[in-house]
N, C-alpha and C. Protein backbone atom coordinates (compact mmCIF):
# COMPACT_ATOMS: atom_id res chain seq x y z
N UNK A 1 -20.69 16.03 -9.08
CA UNK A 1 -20.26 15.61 -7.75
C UNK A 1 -19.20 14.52 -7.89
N UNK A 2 -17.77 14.33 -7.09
CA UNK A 2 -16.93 13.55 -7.44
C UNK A 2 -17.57 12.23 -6.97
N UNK A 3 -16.71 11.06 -7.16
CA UNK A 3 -16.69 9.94 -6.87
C UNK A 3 -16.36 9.82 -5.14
N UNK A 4 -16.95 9.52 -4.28
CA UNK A 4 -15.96 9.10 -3.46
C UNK A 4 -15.31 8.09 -3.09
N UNK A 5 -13.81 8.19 -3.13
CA UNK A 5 -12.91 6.95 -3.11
C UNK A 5 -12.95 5.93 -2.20
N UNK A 6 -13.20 5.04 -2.54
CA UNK A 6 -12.74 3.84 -1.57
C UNK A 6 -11.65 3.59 -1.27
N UNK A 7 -11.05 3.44 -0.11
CA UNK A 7 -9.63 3.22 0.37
C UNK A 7 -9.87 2.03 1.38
N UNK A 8 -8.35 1.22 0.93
CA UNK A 8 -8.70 0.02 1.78
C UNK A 8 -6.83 -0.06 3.00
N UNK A 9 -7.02 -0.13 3.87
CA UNK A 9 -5.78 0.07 5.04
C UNK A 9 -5.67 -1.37 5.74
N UNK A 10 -4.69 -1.47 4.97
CA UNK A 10 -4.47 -2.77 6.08
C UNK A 10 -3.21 -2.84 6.63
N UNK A 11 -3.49 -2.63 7.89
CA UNK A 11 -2.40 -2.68 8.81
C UNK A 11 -2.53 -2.81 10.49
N UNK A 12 -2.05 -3.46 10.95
CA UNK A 12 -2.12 -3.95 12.33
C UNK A 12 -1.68 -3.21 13.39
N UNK A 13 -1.38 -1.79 13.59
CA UNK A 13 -1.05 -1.08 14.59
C UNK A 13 -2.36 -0.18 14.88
N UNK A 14 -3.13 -0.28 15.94
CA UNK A 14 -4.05 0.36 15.80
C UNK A 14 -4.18 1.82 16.50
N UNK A 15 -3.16 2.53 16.77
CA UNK A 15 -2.41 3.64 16.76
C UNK A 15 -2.57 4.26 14.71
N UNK A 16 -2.00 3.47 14.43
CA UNK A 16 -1.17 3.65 12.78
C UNK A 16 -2.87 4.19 12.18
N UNK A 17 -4.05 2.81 12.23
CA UNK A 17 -5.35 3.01 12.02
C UNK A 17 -5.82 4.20 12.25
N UNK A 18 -5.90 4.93 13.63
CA UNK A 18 -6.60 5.77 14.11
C UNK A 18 -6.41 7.02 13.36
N UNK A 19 -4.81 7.34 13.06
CA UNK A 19 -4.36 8.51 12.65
C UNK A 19 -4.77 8.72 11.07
N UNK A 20 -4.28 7.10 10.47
CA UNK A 20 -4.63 7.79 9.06
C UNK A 20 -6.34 7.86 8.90
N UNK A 21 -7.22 7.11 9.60
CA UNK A 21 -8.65 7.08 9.64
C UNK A 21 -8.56 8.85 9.82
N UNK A 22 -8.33 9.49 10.95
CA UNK A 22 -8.80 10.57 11.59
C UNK A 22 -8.18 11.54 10.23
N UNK A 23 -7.31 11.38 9.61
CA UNK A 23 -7.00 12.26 8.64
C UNK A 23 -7.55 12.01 7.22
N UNK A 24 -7.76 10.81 6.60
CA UNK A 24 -8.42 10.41 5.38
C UNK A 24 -10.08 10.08 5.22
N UNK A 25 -10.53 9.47 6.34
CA UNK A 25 -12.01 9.17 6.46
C UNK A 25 -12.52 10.05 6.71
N UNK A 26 -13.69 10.39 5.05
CA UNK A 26 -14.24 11.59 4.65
C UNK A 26 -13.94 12.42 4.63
N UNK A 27 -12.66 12.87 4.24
CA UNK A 27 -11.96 13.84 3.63
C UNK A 27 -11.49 13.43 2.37
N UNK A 28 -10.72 12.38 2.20
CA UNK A 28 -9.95 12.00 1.01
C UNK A 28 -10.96 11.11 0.15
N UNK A 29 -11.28 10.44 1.03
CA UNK A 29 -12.31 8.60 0.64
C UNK A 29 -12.93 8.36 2.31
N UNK A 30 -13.32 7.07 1.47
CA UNK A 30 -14.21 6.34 2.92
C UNK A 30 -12.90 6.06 2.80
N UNK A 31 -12.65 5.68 4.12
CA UNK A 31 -11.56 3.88 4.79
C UNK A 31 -12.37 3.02 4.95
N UNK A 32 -11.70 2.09 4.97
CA UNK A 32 -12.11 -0.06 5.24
C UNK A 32 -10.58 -0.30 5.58
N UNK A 33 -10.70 -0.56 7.46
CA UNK A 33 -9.68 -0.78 7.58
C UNK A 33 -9.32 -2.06 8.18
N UNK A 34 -8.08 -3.50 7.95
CA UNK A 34 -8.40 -4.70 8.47
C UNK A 34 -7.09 -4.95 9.09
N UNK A 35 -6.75 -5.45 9.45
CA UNK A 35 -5.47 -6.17 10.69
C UNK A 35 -5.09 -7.38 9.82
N UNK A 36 -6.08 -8.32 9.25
CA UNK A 36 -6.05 -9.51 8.52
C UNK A 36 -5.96 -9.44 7.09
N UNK A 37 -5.02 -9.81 6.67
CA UNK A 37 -5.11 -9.82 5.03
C UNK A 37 -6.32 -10.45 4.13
N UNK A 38 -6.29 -11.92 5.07
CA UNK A 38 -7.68 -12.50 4.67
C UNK A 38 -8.85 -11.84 4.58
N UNK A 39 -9.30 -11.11 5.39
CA UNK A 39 -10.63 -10.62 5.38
C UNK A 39 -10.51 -9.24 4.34
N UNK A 40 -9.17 -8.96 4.06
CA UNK A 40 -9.26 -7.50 3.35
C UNK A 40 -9.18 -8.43 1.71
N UNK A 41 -9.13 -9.51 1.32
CA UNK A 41 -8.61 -9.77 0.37
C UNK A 41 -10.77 -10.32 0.03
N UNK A 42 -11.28 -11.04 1.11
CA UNK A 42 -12.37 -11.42 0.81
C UNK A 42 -13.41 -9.99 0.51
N UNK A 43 -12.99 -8.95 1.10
CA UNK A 43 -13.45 -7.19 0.44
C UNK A 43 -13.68 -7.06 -0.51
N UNK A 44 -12.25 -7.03 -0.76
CA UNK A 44 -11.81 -6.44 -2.30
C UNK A 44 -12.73 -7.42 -3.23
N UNK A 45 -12.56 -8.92 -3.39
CA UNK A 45 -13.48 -9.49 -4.21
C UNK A 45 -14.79 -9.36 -4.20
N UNK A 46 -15.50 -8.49 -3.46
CA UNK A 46 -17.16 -8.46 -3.82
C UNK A 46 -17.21 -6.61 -3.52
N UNK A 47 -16.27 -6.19 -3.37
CA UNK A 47 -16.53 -4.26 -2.70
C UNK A 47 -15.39 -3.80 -4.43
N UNK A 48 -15.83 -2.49 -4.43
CA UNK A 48 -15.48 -1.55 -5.08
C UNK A 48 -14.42 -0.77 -4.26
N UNK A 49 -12.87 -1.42 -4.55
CA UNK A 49 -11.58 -0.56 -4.18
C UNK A 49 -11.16 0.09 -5.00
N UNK A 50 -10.59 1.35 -4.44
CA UNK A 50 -9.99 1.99 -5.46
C UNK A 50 -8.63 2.26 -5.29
N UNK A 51 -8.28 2.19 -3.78
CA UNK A 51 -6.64 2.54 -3.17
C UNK A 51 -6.22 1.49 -2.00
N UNK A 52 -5.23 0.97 -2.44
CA UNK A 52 -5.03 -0.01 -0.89
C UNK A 52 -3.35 0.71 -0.51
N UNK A 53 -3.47 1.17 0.83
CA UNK A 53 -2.74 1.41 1.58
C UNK A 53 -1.66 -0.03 2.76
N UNK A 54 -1.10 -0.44 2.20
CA UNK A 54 -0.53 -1.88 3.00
C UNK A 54 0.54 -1.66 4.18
N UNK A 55 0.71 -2.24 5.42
CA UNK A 55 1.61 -2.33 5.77
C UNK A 55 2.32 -3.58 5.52
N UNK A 56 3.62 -4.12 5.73
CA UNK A 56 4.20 -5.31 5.44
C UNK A 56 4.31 -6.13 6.13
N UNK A 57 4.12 -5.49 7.47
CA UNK A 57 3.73 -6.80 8.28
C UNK A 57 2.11 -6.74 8.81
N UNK A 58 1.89 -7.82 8.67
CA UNK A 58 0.08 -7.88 8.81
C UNK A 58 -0.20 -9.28 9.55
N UNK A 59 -0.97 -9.61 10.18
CA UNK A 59 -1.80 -11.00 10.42
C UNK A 59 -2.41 -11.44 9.14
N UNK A 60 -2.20 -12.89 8.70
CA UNK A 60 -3.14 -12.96 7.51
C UNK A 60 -3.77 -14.08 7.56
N UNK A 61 -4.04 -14.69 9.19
CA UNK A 61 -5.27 -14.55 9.63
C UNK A 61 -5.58 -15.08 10.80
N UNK A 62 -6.49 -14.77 11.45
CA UNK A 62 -6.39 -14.45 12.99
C UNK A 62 -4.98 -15.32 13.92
N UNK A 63 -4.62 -14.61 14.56
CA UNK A 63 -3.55 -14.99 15.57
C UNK A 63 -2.37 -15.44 14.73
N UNK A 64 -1.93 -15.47 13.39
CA UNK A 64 -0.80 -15.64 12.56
C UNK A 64 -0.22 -14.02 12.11
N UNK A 65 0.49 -13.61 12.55
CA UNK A 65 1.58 -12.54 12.14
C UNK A 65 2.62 -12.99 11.43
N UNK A 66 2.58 -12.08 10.35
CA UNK A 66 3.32 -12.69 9.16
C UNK A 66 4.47 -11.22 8.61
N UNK A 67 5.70 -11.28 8.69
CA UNK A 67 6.45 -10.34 8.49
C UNK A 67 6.76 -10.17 6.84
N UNK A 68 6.17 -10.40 5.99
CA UNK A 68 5.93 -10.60 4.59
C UNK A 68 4.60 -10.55 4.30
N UNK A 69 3.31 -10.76 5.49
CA UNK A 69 2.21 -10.85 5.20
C UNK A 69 1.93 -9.52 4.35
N UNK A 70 1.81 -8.42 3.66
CA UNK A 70 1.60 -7.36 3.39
C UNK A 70 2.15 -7.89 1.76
N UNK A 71 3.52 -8.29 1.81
CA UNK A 71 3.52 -8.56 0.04
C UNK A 71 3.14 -10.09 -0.13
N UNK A 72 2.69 -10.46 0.63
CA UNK A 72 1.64 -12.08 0.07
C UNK A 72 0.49 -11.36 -0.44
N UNK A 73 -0.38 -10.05 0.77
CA UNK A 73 -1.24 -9.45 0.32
C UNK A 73 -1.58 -9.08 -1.20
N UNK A 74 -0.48 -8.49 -1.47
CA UNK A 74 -0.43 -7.83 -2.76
C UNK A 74 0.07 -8.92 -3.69
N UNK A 75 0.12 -9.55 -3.42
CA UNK A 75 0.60 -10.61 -4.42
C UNK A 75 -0.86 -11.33 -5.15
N UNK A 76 -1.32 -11.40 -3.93
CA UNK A 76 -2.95 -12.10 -4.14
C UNK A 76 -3.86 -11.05 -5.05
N UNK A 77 -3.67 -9.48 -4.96
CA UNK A 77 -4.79 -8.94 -5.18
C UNK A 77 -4.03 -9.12 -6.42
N UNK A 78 -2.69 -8.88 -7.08
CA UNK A 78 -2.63 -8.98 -8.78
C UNK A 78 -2.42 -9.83 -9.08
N UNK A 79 -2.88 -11.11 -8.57
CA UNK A 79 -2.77 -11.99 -9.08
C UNK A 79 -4.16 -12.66 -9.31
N UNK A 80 -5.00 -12.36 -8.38
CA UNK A 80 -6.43 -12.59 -8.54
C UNK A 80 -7.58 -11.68 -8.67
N UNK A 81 -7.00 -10.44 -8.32
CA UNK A 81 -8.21 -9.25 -8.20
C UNK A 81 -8.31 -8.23 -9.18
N UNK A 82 -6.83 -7.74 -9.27
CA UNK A 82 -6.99 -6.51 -9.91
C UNK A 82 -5.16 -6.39 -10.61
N UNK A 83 -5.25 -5.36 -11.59
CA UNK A 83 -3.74 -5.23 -12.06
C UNK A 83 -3.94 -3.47 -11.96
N UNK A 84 -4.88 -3.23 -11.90
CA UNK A 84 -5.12 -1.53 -11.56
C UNK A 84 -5.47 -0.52 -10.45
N UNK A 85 -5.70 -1.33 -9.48
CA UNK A 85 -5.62 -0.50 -8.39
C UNK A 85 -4.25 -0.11 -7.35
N UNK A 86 -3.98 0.86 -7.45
CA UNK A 86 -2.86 1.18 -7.00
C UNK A 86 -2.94 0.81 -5.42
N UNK A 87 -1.44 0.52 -5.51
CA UNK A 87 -1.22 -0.71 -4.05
C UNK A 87 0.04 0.40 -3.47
N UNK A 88 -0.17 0.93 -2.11
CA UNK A 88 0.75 1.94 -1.40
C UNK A 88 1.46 1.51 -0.25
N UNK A 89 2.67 1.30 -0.17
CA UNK A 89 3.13 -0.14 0.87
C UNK A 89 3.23 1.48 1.83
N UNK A 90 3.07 1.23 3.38
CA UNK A 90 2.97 2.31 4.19
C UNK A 90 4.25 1.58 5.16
N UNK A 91 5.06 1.57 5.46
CA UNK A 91 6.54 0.68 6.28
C UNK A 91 7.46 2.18 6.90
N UNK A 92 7.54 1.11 8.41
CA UNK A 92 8.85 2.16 8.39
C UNK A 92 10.14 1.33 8.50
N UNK A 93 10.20 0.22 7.53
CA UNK A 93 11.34 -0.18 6.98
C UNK A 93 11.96 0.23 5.84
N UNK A 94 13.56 0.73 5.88
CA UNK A 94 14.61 1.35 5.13
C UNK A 94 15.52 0.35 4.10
N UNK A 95 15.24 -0.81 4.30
CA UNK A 95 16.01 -1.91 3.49
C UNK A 95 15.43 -1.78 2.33
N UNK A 96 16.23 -1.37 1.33
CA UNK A 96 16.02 -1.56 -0.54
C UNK A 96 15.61 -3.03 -0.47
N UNK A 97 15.84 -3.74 -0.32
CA UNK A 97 15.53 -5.23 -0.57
C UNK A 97 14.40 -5.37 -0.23
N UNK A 98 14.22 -5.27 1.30
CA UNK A 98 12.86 -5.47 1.47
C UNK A 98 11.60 -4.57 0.33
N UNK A 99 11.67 -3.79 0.49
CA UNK A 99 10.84 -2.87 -0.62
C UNK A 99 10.68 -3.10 -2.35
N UNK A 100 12.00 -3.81 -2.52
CA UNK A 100 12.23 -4.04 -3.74
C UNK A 100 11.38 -5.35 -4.02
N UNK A 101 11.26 -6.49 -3.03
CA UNK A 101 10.41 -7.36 -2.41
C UNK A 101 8.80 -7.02 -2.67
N UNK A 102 8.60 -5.98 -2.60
CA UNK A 102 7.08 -5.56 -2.54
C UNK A 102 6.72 -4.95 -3.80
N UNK A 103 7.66 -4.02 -4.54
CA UNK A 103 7.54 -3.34 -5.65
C UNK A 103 7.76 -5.00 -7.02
N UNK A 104 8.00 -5.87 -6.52
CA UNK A 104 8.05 -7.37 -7.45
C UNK A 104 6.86 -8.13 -7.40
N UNK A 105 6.19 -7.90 -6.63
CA UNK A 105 5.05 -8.35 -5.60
C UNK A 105 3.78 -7.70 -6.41
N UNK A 106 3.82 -5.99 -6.54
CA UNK A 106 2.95 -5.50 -7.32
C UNK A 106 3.20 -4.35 -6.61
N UNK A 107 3.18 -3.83 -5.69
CA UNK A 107 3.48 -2.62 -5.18
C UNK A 107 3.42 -1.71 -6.03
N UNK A 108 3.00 -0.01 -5.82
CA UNK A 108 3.16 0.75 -7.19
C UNK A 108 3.74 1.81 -5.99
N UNK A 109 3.62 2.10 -5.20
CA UNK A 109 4.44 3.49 -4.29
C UNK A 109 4.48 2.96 -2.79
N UNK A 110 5.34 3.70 -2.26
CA UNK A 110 5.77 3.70 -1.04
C UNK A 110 5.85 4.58 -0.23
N UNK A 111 5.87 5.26 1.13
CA UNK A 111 5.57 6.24 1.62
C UNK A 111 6.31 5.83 3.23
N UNK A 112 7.31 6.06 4.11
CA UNK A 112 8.19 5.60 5.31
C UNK A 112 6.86 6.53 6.61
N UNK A 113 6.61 5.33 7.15
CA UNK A 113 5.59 5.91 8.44
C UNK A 113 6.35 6.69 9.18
N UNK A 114 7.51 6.80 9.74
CA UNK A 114 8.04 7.85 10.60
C UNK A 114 8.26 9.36 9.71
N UNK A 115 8.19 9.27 8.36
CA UNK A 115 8.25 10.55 7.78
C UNK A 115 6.44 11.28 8.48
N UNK A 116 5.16 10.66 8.98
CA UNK A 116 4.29 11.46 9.35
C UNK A 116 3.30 11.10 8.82
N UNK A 117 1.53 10.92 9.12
CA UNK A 117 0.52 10.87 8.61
C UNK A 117 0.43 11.39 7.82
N UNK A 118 0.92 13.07 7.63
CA UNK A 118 1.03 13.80 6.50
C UNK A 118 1.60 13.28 5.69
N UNK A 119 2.73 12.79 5.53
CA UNK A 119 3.27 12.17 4.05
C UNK A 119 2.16 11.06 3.71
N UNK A 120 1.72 10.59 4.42
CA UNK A 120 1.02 9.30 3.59
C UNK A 120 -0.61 9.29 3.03
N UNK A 121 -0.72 10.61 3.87
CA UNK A 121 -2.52 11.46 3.36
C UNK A 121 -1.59 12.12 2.16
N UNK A 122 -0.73 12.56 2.02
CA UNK A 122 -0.19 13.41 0.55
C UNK A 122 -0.22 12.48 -0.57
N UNK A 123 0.44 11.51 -0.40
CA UNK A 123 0.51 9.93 -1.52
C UNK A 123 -0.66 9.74 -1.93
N UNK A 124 -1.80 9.46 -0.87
CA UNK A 124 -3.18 8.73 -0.99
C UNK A 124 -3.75 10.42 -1.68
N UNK A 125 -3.71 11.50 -1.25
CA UNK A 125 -4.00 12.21 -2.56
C UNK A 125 -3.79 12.52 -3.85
N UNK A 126 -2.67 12.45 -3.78
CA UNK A 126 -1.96 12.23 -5.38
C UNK A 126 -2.56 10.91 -6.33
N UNK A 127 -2.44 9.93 -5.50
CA UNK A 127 -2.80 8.65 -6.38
C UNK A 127 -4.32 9.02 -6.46
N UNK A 128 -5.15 9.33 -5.61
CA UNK A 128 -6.39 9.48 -5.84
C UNK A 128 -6.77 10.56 -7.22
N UNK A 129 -5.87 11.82 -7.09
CA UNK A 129 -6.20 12.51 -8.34
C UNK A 129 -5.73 11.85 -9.44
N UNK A 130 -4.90 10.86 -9.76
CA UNK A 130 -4.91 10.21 -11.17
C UNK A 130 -5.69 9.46 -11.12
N UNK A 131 -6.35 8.51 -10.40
CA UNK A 131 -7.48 7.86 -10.48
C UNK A 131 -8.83 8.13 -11.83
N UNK A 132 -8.87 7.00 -12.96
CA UNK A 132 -8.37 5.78 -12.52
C UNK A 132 -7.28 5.61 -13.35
N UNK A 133 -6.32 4.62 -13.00
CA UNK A 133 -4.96 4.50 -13.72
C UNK A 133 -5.21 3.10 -14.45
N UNK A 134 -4.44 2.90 -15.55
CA UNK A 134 -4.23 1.58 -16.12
C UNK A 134 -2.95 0.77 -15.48
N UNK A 135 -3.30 -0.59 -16.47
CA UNK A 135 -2.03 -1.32 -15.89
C UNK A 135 -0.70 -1.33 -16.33
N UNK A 136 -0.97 -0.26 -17.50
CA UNK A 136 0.43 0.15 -18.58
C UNK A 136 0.90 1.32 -17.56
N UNK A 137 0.53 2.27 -17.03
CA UNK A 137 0.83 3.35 -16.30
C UNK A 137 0.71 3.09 -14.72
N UNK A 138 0.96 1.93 -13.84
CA UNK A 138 1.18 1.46 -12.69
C UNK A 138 2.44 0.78 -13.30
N UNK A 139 2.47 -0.30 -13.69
CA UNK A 139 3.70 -0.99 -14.39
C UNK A 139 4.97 0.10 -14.32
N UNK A 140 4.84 1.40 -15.43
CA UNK A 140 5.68 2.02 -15.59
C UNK A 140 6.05 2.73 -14.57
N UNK A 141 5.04 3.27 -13.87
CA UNK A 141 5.67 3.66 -12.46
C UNK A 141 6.29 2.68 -11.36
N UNK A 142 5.90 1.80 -10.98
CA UNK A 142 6.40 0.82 -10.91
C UNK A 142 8.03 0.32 -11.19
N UNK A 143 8.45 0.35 -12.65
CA UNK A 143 9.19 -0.20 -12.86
C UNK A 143 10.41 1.24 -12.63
N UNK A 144 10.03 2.29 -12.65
CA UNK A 144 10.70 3.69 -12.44
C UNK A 144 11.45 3.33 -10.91
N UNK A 145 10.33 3.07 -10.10
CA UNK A 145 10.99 2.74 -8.60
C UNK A 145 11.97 1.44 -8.67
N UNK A 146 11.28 0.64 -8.85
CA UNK A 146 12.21 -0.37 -8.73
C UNK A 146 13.51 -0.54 -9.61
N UNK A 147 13.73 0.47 -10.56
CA UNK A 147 15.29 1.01 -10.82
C UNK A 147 16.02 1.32 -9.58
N UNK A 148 15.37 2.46 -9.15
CA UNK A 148 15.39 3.46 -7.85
C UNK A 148 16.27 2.67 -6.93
N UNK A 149 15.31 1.35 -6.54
CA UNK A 149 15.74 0.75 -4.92
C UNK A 149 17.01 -0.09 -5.86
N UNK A 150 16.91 -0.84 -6.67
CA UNK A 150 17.78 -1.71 -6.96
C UNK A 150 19.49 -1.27 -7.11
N UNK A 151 19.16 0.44 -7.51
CA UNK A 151 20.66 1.35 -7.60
C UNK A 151 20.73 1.20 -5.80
N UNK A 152 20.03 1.97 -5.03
CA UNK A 152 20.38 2.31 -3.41
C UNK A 152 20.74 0.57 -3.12
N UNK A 153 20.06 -1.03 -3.56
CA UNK A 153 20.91 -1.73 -2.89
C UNK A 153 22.16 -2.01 -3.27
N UNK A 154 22.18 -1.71 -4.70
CA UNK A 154 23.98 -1.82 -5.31
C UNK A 154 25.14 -1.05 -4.79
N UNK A 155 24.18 -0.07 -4.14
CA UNK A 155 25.49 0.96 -3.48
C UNK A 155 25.26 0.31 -2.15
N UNK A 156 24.66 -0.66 -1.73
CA UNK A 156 24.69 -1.05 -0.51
C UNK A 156 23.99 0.07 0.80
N UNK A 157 23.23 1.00 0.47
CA UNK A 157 22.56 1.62 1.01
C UNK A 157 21.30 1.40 1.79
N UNK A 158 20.60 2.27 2.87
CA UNK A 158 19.41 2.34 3.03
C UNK A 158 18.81 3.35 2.74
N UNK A 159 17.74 3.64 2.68
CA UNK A 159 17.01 4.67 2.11
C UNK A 159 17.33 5.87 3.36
N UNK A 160 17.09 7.19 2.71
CA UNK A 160 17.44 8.49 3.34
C UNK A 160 16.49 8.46 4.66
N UNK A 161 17.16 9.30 5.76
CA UNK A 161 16.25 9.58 6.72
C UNK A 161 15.47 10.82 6.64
């Protein structure tokens, strides 16, 4: 019998919540989903994660909205939690910089919310079938992208629609 995955969503649109809940919870993994970085970060230190899904802008903590809150997030979990759980920034921001921002942060993939719930249940399956990954093989993927964005900001680009 497989494992079932823990997935952790943090993101503050509760539209954004409903859809990927209604498409991933108990199908893919459980969800644990928070608005607050704080409370998703106090999770992760005593719960068994296996996938965190981020948006970049988040509350990180009550009534503070933070437009970076999402890579403070991730900053905290590899810096205090984990170097192996794959971290999936979910944005429908197109700026290489900004992203490149998150993939420095710890970020390991990315997925643009207006491309569809479907693209981002496809990601969270993929990463789930390599599960579990090391920190030599996040790194390297990792460092694959952030080639990626750093060419699209040299050409002064945004990412494709």
């Amino acid at each position: 019998m497989p494992i079932e995955r823990q997935i952790l969503l943090l993101e503050d649109d509760m539209i954004q919540t409903m859809l990927f809940r209604a498409a991933v919870d108990g199908i893919v993994g459980s969800v644990t989903n928070f608005t607050e970085s704080a409370d998703a970060l106090k999770i992760m230190e005593r719960s068994r994660i296996d996938l965190c899904v981020v948006d970049l802008g988040v509350f990180t903590r009550p009534g503070v909205f933070h437009q970076e809150g999402g890579n403070r997030f991730i900053s905290m979990v590899r810096g205090k939690i984990s170097l192996t759980i794959p971290i999936i920034i979910a944005t429908s921001i197109r700026k290489p910089e900004t992203l490149l921002s998150s993939f420095r942060s710890g970020a390991d993939d990315y997925v643009l919310k207006d491309e569809g719930v479907e693209k981002v249940v496809a990601r969270v399956k993929m990463w789930i079938a390599e599960l579990p990954t090391t920190q030599l093989q996040l790194e390297s993927k990792r460092q694959k992208v952030l080639s990626f964005l750093e060419k699209v900001q040299k050409a002064s680009l945004d990412l494709p629609e």
